[in-house]
C-alpha atoms as a PDB file:
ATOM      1  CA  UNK A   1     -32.837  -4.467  -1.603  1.00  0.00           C
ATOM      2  CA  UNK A   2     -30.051  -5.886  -4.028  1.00  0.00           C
ATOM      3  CA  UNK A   3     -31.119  -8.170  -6.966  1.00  0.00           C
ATOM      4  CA  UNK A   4     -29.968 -11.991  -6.450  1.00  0.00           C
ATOM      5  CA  UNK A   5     -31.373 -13.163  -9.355  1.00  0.00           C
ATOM      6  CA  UNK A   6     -30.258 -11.584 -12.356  1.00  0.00           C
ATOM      7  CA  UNK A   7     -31.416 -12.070 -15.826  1.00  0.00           C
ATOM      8  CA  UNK A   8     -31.246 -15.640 -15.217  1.00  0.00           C
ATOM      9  CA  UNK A   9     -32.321 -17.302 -18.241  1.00  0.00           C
ATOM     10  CA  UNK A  10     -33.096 -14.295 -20.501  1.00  0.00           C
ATOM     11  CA  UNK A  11     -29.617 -12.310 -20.815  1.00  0.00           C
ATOM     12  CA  UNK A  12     -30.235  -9.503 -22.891  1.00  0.00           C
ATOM     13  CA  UNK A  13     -28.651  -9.014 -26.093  1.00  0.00           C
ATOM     14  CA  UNK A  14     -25.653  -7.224 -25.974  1.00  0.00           C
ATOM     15  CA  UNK A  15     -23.483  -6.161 -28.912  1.00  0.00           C
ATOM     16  CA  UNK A  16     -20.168  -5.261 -28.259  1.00  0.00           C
ATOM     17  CA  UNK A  17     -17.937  -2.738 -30.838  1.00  0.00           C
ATOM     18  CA  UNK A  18     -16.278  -4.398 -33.448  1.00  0.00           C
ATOM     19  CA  UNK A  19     -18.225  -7.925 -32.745  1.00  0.00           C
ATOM     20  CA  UNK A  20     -16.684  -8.686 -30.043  1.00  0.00           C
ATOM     21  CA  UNK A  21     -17.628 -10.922 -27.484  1.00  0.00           C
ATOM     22  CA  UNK A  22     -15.657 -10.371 -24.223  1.00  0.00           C
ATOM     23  CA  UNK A  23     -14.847  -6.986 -22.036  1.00  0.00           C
ATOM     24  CA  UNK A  24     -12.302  -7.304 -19.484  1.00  0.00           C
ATOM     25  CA  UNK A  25     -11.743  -4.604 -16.852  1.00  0.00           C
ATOM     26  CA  UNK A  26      -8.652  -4.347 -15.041  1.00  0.00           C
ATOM     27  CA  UNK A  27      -8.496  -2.820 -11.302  1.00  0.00           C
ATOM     28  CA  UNK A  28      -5.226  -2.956  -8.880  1.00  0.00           C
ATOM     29  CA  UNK A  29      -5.861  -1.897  -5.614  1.00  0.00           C
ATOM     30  CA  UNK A  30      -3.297   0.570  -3.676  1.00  0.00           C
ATOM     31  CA  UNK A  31      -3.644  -0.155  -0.535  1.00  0.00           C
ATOM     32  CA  UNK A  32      -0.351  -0.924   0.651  1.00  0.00           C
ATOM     33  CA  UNK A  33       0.451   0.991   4.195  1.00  0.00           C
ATOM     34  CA  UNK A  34      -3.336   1.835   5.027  1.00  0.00           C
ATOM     35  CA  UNK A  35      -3.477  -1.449   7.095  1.00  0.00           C
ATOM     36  CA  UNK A  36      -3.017  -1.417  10.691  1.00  0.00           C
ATOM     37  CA  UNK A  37       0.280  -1.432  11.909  1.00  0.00           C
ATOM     38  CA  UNK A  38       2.280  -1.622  15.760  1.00  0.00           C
ATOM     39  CA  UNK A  39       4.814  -0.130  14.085  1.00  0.00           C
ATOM     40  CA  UNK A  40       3.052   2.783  12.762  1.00  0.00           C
ATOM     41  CA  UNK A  41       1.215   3.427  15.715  1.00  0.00           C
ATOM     42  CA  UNK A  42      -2.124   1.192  15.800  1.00  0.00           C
ATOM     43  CA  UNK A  43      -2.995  -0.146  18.786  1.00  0.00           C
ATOM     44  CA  UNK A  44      -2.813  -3.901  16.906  1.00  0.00           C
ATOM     45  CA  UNK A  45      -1.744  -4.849  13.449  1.00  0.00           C
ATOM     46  CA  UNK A  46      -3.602  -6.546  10.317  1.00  0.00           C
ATOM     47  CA  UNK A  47      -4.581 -10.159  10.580  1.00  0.00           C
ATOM     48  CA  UNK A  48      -5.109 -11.273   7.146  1.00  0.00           C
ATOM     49  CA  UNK A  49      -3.799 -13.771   4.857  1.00  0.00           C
ATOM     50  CA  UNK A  50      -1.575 -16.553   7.042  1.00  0.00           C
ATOM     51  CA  UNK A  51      -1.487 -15.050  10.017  1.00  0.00           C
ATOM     52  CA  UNK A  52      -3.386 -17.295  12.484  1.00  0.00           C
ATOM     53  CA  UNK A  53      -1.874 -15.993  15.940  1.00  0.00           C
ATOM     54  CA  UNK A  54      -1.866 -11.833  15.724  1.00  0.00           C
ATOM     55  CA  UNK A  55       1.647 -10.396  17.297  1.00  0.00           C
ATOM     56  CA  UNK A  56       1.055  -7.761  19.596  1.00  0.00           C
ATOM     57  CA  UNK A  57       4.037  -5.942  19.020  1.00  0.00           C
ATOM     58  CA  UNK A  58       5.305  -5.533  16.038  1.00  0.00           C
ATOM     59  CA  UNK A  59       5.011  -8.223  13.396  1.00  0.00           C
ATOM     60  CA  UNK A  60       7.823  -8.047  10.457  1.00  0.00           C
ATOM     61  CA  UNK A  61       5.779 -11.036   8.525  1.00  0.00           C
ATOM     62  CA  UNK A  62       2.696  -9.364   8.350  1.00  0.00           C
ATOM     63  CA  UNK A  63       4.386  -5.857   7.457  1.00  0.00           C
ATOM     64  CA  UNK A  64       6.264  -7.693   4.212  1.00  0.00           C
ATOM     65  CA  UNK A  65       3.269  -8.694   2.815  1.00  0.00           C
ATOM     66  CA  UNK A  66       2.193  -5.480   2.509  1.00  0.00           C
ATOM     67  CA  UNK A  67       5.272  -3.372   1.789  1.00  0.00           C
ATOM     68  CA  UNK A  68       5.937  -5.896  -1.185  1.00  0.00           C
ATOM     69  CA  UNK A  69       3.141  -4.216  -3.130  1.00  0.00           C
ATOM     70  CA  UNK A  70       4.648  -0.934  -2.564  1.00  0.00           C
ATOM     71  CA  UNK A  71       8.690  -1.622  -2.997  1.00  0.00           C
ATOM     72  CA  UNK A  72       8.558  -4.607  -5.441  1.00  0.00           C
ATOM     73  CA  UNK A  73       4.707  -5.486  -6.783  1.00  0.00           C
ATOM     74  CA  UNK A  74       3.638  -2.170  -8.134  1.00  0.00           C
ATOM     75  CA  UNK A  75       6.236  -2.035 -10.573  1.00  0.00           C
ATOM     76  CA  UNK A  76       5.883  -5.122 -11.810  1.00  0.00           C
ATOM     77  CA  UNK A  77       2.248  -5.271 -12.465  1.00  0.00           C
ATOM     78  CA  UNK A  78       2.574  -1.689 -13.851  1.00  0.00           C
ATOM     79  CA  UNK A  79       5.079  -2.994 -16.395  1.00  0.00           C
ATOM     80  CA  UNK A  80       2.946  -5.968 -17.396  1.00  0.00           C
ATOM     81  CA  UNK A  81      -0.168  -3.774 -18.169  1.00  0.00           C
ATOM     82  CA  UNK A  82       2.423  -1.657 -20.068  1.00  0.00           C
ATOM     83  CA  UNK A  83       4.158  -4.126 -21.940  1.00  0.00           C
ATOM     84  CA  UNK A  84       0.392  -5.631 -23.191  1.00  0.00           C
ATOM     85  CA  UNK A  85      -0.776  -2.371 -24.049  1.00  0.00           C
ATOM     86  CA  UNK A  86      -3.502  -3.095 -21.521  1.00  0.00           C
ATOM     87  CA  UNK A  87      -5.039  -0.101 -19.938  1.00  0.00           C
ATOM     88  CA  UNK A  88      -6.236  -0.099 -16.097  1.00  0.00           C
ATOM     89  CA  UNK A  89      -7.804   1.512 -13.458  1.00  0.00           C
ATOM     90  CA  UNK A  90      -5.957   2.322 -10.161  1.00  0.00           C
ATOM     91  CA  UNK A  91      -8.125   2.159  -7.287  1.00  0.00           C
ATOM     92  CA  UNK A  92      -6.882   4.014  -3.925  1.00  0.00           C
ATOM     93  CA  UNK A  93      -6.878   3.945  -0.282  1.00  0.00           C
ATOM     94  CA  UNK A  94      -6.494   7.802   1.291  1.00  0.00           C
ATOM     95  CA  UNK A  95      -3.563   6.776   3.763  1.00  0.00           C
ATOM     96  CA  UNK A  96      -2.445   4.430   1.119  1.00  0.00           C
ATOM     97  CA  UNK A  97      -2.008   7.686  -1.324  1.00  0.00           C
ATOM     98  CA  UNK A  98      -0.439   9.678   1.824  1.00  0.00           C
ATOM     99  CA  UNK A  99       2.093   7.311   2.942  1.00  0.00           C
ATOM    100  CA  UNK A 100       3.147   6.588  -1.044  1.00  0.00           C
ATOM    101  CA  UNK A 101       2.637   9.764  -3.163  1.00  0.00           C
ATOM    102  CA  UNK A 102       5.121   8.191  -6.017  1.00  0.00           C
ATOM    103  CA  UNK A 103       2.528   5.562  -7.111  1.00  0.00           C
ATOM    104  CA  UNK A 104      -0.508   7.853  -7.217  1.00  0.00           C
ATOM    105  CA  UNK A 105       1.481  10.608  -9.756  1.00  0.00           C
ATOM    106  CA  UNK A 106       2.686   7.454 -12.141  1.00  0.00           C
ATOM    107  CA  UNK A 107       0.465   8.051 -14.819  1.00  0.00           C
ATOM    108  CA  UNK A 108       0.426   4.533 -15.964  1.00  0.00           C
ATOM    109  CA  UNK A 109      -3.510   3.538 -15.116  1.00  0.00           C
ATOM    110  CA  UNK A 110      -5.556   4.749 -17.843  1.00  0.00           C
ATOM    111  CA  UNK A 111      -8.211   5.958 -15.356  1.00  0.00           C
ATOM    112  CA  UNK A 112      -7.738   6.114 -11.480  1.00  0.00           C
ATOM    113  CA  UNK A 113     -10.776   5.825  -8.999  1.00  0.00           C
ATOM    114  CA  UNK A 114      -9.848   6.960  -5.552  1.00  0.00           C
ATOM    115  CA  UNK A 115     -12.281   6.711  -2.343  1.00  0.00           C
ATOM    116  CA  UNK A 116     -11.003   7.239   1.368  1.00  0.00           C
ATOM    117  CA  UNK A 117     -10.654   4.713   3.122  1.00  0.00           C
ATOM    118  CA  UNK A 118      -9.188   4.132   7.014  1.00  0.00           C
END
């Protein structure tokens, strides 16, 4: 059973190196063409973000969202974490990984978890 509650009240005491008092972890998720797809051959497509009435053929709306992250988004947020010195960890769908080989070999993310997914 999962633990709701916490420390509440009574963190522990935590030192961080160097004094410091904040960790932040960063993790981009590559999931860009494991989502259901018409034109890829699913029987329906993704309903997720605006999409209120799901096409049943193919749906060019729906398929920008997602090939953003792969043509356009990537690069971008890869160049940020670069630019700030800020290492990240890349986080991977299988299909994602099969259908886009070129983002999983940049060796940009300082670590990179991958699970299989869809």
């Amino acid at each position: 059973m999962r633990d709701l509650r916490g420390y509440g009240p009574n963190p522990p005491a935590v030192r961080w190196p160097d004094g410091r008092r904040l960790a932040v972890s960063f993790v981009v998720n590559f999931e860009e063409g494991a989502e259901f797809s018409v034109r890829d051959g699913d029987a329906r497509n993704e309903a997720v973000y605006e999409v209120i009435d799901r096409q049943d053929g193919p749906d060019p709306c729906i398929d920008s969202h997602f090939e953003f992250g792969t043509r356009t988004g990537w690069w971008r947020l890869a160049e940020l974490f670069e630019a700030h010195g800020a290492p990240f960890t890349l986080s991977a769908c299988g299909r994602a990984v099969e259908r886009s080989p070129w983002l999983a070999r940049d060796p940009r993310p300082a670590s990179a978890s991958r699970r299989s997914a869809r």
